[in-house]
PDB file of N, CA and C in Angstrom:
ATOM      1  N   UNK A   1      87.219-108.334 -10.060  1.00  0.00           N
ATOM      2  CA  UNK A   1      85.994-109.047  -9.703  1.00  0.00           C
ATOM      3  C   UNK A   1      85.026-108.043  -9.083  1.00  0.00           C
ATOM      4  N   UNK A   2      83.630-108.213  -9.344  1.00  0.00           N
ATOM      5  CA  UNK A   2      82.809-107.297  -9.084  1.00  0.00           C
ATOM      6  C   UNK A   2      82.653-107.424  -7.319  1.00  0.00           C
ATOM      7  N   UNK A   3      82.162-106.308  -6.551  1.00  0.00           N
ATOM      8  CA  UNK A   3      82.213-106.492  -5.354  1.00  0.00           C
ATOM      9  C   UNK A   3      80.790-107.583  -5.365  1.00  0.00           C
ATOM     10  N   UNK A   4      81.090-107.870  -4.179  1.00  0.00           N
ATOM     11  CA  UNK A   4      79.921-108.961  -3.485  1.00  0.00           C
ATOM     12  C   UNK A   4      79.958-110.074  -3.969  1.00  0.00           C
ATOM     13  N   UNK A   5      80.621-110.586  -5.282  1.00  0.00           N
ATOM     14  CA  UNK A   5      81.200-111.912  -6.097  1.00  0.00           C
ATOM     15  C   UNK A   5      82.424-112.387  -5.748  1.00  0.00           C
ATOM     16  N   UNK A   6      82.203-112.987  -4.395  1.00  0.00           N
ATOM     17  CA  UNK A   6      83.591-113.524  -3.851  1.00  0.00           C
ATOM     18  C   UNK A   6      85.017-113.071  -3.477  1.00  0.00           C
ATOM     19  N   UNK A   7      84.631-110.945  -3.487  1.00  0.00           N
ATOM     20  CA  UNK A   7      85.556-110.502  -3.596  1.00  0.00           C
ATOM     21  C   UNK A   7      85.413-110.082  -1.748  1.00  0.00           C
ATOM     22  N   UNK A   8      84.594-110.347  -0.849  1.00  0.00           N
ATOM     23  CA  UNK A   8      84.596-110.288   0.167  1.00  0.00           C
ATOM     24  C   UNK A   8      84.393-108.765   1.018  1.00  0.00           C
ATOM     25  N   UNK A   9      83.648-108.078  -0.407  1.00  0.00           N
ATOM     26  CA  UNK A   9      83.286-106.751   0.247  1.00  0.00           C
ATOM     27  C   UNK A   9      81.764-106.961   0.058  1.00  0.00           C
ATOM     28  N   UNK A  10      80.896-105.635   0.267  1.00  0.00           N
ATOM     29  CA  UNK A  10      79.278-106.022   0.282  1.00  0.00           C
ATOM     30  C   UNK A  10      78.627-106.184  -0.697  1.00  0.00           C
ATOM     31  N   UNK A  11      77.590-106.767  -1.349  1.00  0.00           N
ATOM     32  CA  UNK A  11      77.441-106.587  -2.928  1.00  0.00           C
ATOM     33  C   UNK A  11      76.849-105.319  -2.575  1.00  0.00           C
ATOM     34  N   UNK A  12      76.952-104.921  -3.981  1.00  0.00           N
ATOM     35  CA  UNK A  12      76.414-102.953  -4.293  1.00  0.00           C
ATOM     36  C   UNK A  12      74.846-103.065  -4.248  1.00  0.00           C
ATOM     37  N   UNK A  13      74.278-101.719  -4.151  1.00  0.00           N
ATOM     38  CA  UNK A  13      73.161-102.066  -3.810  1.00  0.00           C
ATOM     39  C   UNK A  13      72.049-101.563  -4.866  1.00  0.00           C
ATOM     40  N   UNK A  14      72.680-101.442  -5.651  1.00  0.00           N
ATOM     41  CA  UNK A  14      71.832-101.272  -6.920  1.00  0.00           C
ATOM     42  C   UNK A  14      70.833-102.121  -7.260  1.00  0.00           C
ATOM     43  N   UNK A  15      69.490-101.356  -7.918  1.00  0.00           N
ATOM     44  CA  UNK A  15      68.507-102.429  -7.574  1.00  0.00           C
ATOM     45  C   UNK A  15      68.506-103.427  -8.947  1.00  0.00           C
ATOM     46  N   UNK A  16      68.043-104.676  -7.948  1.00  0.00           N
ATOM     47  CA  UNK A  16      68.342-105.982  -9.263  1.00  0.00           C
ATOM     48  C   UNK A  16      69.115-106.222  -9.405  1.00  0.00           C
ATOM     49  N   UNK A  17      70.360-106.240  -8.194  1.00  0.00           N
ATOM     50  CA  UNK A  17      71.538-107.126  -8.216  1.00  0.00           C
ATOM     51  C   UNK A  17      71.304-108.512  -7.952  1.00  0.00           C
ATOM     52  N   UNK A  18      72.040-109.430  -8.653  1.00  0.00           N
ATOM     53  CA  UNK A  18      71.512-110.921  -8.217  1.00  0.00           C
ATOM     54  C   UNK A  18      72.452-111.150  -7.001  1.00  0.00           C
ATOM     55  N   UNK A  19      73.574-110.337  -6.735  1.00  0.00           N
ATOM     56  CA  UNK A  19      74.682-111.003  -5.633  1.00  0.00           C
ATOM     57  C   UNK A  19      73.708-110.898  -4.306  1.00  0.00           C
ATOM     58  N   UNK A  20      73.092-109.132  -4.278  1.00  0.00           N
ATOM     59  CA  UNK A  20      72.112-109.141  -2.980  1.00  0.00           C
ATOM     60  C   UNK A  20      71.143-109.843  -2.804  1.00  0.00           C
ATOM     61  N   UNK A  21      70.137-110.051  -3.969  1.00  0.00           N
ATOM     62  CA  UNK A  21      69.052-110.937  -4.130  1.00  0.00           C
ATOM     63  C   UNK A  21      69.583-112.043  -3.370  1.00  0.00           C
ATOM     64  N   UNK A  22      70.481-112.796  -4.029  1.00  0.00           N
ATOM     65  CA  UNK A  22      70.631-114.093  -3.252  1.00  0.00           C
ATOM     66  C   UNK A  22      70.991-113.857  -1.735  1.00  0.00           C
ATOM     67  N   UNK A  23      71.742-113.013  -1.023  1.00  0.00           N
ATOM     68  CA  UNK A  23      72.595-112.593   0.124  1.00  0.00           C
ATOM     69  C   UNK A  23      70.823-112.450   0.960  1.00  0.00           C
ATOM     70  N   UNK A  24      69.748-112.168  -0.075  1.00  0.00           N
ATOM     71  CA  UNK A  24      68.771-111.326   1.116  1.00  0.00           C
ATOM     72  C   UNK A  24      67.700-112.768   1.086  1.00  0.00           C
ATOM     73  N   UNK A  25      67.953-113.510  -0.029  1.00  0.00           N
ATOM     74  CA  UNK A  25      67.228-114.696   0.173  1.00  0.00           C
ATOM     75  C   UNK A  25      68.010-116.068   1.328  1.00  0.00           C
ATOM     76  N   UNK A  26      68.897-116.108   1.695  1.00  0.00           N
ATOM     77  CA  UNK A  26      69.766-116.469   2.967  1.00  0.00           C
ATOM     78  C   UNK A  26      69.265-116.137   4.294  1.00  0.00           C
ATOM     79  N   UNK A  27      68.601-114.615   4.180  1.00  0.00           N
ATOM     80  CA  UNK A  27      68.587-114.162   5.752  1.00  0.00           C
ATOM     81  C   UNK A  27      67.890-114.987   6.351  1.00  0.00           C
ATOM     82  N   UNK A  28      68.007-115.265   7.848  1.00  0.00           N
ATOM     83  CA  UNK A  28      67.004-115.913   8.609  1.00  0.00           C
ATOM     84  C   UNK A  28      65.511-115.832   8.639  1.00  0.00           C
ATOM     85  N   UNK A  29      64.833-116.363   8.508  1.00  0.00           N
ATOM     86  CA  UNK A  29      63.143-115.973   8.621  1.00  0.00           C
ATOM     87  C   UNK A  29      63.152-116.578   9.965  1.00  0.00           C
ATOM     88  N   UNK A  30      61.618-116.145  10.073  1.00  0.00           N
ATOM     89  CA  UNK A  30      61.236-115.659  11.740  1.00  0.00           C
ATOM     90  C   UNK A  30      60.865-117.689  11.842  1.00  0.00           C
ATOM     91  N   UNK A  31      60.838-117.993  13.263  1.00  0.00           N
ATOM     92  CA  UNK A  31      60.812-119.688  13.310  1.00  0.00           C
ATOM     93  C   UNK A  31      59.301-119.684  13.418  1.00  0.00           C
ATOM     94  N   UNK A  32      58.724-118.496  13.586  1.00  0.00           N
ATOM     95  CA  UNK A  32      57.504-118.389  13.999  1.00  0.00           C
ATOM     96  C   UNK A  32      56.666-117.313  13.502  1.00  0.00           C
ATOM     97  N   UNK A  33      55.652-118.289  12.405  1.00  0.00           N
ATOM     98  CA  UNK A  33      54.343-117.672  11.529  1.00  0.00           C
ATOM     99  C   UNK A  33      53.792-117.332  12.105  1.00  0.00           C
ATOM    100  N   UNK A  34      53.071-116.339  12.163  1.00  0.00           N
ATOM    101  CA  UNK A  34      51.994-115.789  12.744  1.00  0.00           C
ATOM    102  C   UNK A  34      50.749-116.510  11.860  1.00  0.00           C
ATOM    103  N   UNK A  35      50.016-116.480  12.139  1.00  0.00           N
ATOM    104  CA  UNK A  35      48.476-117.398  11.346  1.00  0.00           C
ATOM    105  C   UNK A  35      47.817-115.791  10.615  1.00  0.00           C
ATOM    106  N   UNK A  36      48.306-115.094  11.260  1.00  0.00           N
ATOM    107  CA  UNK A  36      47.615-113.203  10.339  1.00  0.00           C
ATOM    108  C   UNK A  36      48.780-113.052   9.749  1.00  0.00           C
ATOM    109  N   UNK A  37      49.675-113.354   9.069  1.00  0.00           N
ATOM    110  CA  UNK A  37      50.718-112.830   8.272  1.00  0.00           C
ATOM    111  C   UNK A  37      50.270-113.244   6.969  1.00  0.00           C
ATOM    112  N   UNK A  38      50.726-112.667   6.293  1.00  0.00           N
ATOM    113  CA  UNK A  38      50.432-113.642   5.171  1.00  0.00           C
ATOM    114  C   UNK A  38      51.488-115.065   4.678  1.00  0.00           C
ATOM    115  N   UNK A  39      52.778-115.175   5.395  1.00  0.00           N
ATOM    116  CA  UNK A  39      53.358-116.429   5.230  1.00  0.00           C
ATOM    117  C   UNK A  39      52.411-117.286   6.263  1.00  0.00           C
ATOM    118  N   UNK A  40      51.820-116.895   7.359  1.00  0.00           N
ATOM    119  CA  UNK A  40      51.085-117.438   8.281  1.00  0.00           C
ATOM    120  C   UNK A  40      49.923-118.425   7.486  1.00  0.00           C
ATOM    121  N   UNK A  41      49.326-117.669   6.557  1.00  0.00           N
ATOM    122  CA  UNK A  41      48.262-118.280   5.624  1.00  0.00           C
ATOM    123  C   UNK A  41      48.545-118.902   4.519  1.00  0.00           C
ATOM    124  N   UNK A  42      50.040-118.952   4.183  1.00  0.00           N
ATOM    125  CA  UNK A  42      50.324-119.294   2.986  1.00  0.00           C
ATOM    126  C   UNK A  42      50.786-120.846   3.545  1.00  0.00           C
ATOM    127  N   UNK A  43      51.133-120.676   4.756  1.00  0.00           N
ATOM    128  CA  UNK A  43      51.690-122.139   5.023  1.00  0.00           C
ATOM    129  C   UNK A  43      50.449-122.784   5.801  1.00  0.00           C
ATOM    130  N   UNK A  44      48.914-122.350   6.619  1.00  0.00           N
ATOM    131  CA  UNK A  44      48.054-122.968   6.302  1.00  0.00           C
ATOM    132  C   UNK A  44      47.517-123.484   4.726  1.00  0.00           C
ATOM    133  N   UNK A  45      47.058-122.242   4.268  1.00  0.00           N
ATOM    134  CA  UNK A  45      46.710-122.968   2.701  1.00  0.00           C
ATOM    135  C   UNK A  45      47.612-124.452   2.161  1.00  0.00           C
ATOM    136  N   UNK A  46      48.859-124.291   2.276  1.00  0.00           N
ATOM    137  CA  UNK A  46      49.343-125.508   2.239  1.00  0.00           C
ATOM    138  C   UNK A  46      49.214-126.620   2.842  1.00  0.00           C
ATOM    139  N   UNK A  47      49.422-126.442   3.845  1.00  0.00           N
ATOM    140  CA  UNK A  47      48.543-127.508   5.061  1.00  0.00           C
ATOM    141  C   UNK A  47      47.493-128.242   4.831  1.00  0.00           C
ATOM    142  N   UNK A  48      46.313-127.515   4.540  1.00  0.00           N
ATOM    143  CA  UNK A  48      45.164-127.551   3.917  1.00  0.00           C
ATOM    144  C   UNK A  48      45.270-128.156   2.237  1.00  0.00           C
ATOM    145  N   UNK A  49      46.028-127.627   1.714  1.00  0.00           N
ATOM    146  CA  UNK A  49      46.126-128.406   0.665  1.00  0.00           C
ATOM    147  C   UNK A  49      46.665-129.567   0.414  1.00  0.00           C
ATOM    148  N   UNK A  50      47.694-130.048   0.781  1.00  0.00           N
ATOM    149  CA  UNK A  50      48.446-131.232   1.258  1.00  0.00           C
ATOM    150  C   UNK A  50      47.408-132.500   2.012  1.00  0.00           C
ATOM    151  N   UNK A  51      46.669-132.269   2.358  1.00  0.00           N
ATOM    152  CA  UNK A  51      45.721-132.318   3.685  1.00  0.00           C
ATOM    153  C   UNK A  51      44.533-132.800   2.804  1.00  0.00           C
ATOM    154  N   UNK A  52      44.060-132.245   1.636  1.00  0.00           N
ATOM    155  CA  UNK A  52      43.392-132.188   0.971  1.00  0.00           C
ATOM    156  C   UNK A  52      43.507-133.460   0.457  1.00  0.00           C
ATOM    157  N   UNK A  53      44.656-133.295  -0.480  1.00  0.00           N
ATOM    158  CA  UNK A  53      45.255-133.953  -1.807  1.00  0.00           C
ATOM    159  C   UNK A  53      46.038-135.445  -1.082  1.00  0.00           C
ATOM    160  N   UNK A  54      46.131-135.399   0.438  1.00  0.00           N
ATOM    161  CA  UNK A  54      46.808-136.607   0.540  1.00  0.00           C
ATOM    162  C   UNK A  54      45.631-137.819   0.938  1.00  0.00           C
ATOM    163  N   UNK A  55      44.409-137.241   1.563  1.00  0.00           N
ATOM    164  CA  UNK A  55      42.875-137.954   1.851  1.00  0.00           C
ATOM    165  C   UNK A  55      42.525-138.321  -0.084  1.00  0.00           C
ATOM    166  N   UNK A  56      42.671-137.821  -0.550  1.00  0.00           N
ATOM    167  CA  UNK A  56      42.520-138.201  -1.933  1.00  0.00           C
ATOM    168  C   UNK A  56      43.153-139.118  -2.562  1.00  0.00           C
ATOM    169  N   UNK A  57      44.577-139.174  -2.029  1.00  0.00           N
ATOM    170  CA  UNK A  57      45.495-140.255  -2.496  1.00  0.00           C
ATOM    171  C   UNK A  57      45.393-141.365  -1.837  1.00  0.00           C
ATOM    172  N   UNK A  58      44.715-141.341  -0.556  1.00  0.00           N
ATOM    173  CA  UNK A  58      44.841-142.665  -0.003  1.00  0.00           C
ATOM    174  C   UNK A  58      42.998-143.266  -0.088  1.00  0.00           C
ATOM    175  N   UNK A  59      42.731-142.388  -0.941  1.00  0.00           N
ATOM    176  CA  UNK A  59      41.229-142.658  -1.064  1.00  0.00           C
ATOM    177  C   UNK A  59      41.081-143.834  -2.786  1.00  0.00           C
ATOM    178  N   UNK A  60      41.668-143.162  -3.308  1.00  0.00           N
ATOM    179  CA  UNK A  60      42.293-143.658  -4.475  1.00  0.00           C
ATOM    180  C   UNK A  60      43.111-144.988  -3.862  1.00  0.00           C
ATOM    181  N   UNK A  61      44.455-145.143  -3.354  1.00  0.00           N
ATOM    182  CA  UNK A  61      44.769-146.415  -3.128  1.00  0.00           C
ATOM    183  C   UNK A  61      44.297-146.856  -2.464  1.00  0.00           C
ATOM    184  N   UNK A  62      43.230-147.103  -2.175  1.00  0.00           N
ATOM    185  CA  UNK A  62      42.616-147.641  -1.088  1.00  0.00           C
ATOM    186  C   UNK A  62      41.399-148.754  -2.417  1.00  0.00           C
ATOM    187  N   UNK A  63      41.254-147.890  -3.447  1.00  0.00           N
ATOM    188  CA  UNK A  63      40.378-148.095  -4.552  1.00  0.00           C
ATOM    189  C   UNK A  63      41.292-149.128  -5.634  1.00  0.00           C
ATOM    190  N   UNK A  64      42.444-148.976  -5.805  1.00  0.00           N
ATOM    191  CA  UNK A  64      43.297-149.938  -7.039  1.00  0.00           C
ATOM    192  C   UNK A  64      43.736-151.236  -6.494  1.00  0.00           C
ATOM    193  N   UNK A  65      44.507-151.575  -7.146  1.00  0.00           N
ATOM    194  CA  UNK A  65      45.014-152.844  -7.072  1.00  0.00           C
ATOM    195  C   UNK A  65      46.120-152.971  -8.356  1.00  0.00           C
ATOM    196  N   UNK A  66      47.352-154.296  -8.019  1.00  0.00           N
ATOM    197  CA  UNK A  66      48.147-154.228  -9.096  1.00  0.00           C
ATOM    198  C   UNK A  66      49.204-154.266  -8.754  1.00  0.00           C
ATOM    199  N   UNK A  67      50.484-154.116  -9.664  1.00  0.00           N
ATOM    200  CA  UNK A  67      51.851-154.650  -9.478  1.00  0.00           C
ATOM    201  C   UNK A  67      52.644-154.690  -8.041  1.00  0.00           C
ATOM    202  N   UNK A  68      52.752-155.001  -7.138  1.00  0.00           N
ATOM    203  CA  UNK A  68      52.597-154.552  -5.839  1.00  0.00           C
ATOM    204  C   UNK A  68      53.931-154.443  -5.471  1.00  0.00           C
ATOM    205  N   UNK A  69      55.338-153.880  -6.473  1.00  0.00           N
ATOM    206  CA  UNK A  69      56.321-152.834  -5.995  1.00  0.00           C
ATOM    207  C   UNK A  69      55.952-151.812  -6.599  1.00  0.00           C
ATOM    208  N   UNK A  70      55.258-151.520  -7.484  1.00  0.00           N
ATOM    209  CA  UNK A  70      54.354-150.261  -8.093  1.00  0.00           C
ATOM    210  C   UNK A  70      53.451-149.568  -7.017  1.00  0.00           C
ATOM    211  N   UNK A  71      52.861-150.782  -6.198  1.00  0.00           N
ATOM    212  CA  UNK A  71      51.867-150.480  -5.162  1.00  0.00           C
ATOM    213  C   UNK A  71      53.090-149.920  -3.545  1.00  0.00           C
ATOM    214  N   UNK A  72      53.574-150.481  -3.520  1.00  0.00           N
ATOM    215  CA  UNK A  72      54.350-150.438  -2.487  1.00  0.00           C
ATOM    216  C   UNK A  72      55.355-149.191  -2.405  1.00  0.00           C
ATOM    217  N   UNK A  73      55.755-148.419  -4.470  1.00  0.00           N
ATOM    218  CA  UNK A  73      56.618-147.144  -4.019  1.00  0.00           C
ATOM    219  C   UNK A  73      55.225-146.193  -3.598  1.00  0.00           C
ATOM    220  N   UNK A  74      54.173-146.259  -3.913  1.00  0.00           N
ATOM    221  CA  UNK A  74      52.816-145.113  -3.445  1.00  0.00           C
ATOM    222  C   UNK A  74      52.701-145.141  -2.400  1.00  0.00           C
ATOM    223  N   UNK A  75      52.299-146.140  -1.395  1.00  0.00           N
ATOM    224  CA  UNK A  75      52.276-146.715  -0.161  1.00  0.00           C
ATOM    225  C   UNK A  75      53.637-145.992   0.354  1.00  0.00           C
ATOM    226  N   UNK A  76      54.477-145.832   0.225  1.00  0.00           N
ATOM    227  CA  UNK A  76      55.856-145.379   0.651  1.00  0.00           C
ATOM    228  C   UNK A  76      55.660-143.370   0.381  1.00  0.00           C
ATOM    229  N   UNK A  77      55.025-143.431  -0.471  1.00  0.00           N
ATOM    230  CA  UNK A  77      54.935-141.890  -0.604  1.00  0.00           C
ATOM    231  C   UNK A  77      54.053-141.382   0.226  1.00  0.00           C
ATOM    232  N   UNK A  78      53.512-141.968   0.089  1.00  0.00           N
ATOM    233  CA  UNK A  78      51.784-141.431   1.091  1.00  0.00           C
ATOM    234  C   UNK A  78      52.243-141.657   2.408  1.00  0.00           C
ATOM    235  N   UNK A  79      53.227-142.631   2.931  1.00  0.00           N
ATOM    236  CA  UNK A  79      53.909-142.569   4.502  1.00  0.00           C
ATOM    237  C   UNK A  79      54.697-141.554   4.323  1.00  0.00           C
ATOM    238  N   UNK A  80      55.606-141.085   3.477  1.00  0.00           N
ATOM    239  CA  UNK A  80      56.538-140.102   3.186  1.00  0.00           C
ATOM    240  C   UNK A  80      55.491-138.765   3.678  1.00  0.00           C
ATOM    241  N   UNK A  81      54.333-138.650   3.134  1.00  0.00           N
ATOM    242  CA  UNK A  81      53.692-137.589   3.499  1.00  0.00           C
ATOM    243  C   UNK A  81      53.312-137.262   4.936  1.00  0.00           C
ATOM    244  N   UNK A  82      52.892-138.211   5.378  1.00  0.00           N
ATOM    245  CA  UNK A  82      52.758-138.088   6.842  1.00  0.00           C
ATOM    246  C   UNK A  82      54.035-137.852   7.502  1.00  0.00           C
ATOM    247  N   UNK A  83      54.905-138.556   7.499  1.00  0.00           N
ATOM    248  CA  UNK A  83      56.011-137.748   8.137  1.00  0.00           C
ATOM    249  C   UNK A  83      56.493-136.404   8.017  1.00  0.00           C
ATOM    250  N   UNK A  84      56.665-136.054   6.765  1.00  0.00           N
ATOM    251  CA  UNK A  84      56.753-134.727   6.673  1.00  0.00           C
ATOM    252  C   UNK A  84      55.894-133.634   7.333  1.00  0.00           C
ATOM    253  N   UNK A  85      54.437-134.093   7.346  1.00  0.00           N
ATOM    254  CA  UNK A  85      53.532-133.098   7.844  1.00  0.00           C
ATOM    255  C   UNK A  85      53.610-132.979   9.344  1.00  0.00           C
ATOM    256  N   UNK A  86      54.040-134.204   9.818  1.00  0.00           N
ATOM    257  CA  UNK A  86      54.437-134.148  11.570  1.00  0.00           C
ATOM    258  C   UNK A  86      55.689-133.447  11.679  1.00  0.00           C
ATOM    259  N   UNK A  87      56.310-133.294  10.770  1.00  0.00           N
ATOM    260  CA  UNK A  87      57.680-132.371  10.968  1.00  0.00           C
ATOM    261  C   UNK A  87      57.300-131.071  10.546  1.00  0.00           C
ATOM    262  N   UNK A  88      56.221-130.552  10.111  1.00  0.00           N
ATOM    263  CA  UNK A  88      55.993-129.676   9.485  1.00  0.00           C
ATOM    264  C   UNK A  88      56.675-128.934   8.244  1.00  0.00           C
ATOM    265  N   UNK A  89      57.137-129.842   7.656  1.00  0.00           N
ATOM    266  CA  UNK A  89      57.510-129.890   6.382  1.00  0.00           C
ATOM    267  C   UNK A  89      56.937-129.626   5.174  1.00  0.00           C
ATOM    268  N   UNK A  90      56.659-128.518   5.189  1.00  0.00           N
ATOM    269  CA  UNK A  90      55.114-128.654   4.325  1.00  0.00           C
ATOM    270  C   UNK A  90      55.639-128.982   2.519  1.00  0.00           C
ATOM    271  N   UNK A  91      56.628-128.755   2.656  1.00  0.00           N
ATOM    272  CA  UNK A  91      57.115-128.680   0.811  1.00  0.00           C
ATOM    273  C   UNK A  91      57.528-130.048   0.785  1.00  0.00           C
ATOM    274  N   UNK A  92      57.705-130.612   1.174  1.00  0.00           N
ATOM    275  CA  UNK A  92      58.150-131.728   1.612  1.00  0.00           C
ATOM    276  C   UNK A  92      56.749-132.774   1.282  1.00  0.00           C
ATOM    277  N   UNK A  93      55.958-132.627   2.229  1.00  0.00           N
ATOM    278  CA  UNK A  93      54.935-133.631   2.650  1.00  0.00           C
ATOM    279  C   UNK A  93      54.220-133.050   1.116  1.00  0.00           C
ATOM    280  N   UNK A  94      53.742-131.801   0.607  1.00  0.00           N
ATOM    281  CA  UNK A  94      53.233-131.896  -0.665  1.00  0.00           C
ATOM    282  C   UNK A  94      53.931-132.135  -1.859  1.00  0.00           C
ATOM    283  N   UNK A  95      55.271-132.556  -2.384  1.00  0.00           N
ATOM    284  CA  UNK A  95      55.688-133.079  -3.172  1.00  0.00           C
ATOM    285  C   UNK A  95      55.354-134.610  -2.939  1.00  0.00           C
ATOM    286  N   UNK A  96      55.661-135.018  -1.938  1.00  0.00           N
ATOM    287  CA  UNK A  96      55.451-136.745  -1.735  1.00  0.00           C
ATOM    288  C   UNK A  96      53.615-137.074  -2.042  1.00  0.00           C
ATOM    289  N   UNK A  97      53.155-136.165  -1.455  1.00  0.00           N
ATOM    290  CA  UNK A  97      51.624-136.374  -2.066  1.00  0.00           C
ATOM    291  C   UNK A  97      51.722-136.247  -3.598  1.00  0.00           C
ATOM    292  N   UNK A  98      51.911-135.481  -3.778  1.00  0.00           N
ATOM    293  CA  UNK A  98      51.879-135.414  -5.641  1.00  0.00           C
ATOM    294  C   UNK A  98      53.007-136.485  -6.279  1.00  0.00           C
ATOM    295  N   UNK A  99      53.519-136.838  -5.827  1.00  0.00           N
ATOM    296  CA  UNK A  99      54.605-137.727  -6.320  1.00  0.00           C
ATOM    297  C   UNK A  99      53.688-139.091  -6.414  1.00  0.00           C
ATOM    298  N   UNK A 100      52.899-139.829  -5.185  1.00  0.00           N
ATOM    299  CA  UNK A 100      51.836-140.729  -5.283  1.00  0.00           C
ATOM    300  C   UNK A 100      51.385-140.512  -6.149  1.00  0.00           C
ATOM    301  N   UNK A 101      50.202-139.288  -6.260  1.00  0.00           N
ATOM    302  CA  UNK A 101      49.345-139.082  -6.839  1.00  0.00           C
ATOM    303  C   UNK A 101      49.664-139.659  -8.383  1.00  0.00           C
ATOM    304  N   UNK A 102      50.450-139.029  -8.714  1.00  0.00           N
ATOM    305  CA  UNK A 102      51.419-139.117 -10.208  1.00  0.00           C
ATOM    306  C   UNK A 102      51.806-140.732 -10.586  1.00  0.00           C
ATOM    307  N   UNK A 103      52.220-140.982  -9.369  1.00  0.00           N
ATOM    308  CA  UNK A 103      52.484-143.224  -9.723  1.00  0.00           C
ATOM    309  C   UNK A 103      51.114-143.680 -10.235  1.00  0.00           C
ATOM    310  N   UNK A 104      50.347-143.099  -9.063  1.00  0.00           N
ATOM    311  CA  UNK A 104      49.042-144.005  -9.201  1.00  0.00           C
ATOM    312  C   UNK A 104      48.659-143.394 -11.043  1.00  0.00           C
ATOM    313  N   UNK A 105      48.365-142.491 -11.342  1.00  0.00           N
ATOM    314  CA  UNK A 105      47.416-141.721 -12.540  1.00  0.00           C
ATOM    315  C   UNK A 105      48.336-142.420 -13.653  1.00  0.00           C
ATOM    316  N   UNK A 106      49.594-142.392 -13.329  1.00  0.00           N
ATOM    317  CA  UNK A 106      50.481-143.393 -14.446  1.00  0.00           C
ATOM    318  C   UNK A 106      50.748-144.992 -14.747  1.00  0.00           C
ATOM    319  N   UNK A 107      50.302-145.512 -13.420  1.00  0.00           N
ATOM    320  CA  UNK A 107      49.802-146.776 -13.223  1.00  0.00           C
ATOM    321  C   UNK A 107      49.110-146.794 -13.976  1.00  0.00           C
ATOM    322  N   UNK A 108      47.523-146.149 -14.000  1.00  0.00           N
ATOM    323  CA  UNK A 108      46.224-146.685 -14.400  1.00  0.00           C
ATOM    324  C   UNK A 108      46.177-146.263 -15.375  1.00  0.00           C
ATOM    325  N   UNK A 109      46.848-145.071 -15.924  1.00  0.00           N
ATOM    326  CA  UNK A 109      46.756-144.892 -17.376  1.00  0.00           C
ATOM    327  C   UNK A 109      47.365-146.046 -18.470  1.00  0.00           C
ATOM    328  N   UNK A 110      48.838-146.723 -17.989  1.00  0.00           N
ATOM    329  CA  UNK A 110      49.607-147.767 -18.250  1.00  0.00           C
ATOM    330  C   UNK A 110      48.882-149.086 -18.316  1.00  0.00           C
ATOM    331  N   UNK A 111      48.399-149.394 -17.210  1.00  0.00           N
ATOM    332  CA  UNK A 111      47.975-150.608 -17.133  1.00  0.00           C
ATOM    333  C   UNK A 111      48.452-151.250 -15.627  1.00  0.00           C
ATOM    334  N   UNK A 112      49.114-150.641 -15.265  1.00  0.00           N
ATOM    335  CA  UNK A 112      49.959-151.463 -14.563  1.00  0.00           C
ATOM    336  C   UNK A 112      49.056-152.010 -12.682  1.00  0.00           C
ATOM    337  N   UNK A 113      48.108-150.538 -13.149  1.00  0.00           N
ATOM    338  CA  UNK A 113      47.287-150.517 -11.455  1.00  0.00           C
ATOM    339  C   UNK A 113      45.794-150.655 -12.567  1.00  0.00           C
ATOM    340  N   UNK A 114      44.709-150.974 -11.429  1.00  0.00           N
ATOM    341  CA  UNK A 114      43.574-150.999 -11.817  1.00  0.00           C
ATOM    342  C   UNK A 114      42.418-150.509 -11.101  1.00  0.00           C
ATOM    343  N   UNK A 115      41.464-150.103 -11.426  1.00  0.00           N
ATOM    344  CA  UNK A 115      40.955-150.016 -10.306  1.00  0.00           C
ATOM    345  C   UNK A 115      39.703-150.972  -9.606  1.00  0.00           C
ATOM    346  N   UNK A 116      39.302-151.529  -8.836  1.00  0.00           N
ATOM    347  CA  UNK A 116      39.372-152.244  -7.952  1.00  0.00           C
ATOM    348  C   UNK A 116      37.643-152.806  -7.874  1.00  0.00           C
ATOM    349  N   UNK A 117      36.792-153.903  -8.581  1.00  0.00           N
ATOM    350  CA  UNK A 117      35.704-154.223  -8.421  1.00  0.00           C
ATOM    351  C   UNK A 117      35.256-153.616  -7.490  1.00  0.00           C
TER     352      UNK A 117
END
């Protein structure tokens, strides 16, 4: 068995090993972004985007109407988002935004939502 594949020595360090790749994608990251780092800005930009895209989604349901457990899993996503963003969850809170987003655009393309005199 090759080292670092469960054979309990280090993986080799040749470059473009996948055993280290994964071993170096494990390590701890820092608990704390700096806002000048660039993960610092990458997890504003998200913020900001999430932030963006979830005022949009509830701008939109706020606008339809229609099957109302159809209405009620969006309503559930768009709370899903807010929680996440108070946990700072950011991958989290922007999948659940896009996950709405996606009910609703498939609703109204379907039939199933409408949008709203």
């Amino acid at each position: 068995m090759p080292a670092g594949c469960g054979s309990g020595k280090e993986p080799p360090e040749e470059k473009g090993c996948q055993v280290k790749r994964r071993a170096e994608a494990r390590a701890p990251s820092s608990p704390c972004l700096s806002r000048c780092s660039s993960e610092g800005k990458l997890e504003a930009d998200l913020r900001s985007e999430t932030e963006k895209w979830q005022k949009k989604a509830r701008d939109l349901y706020d606008s339809i109407s229609g099957e109302d457990e159809f209405m009620e899993n969006i309503s559930a996503y768009i709370r899903d988002c807010d929680y996440f963003l108070e946990k700072d969850d950011l991958i989290r809170a922007f999948e659940a935004v896009i996950w709405a987003w996606a009910w609703m655009e498939i609703g109204l393309h379907k039939g199933i939502l409408q949008q709203k005199p």
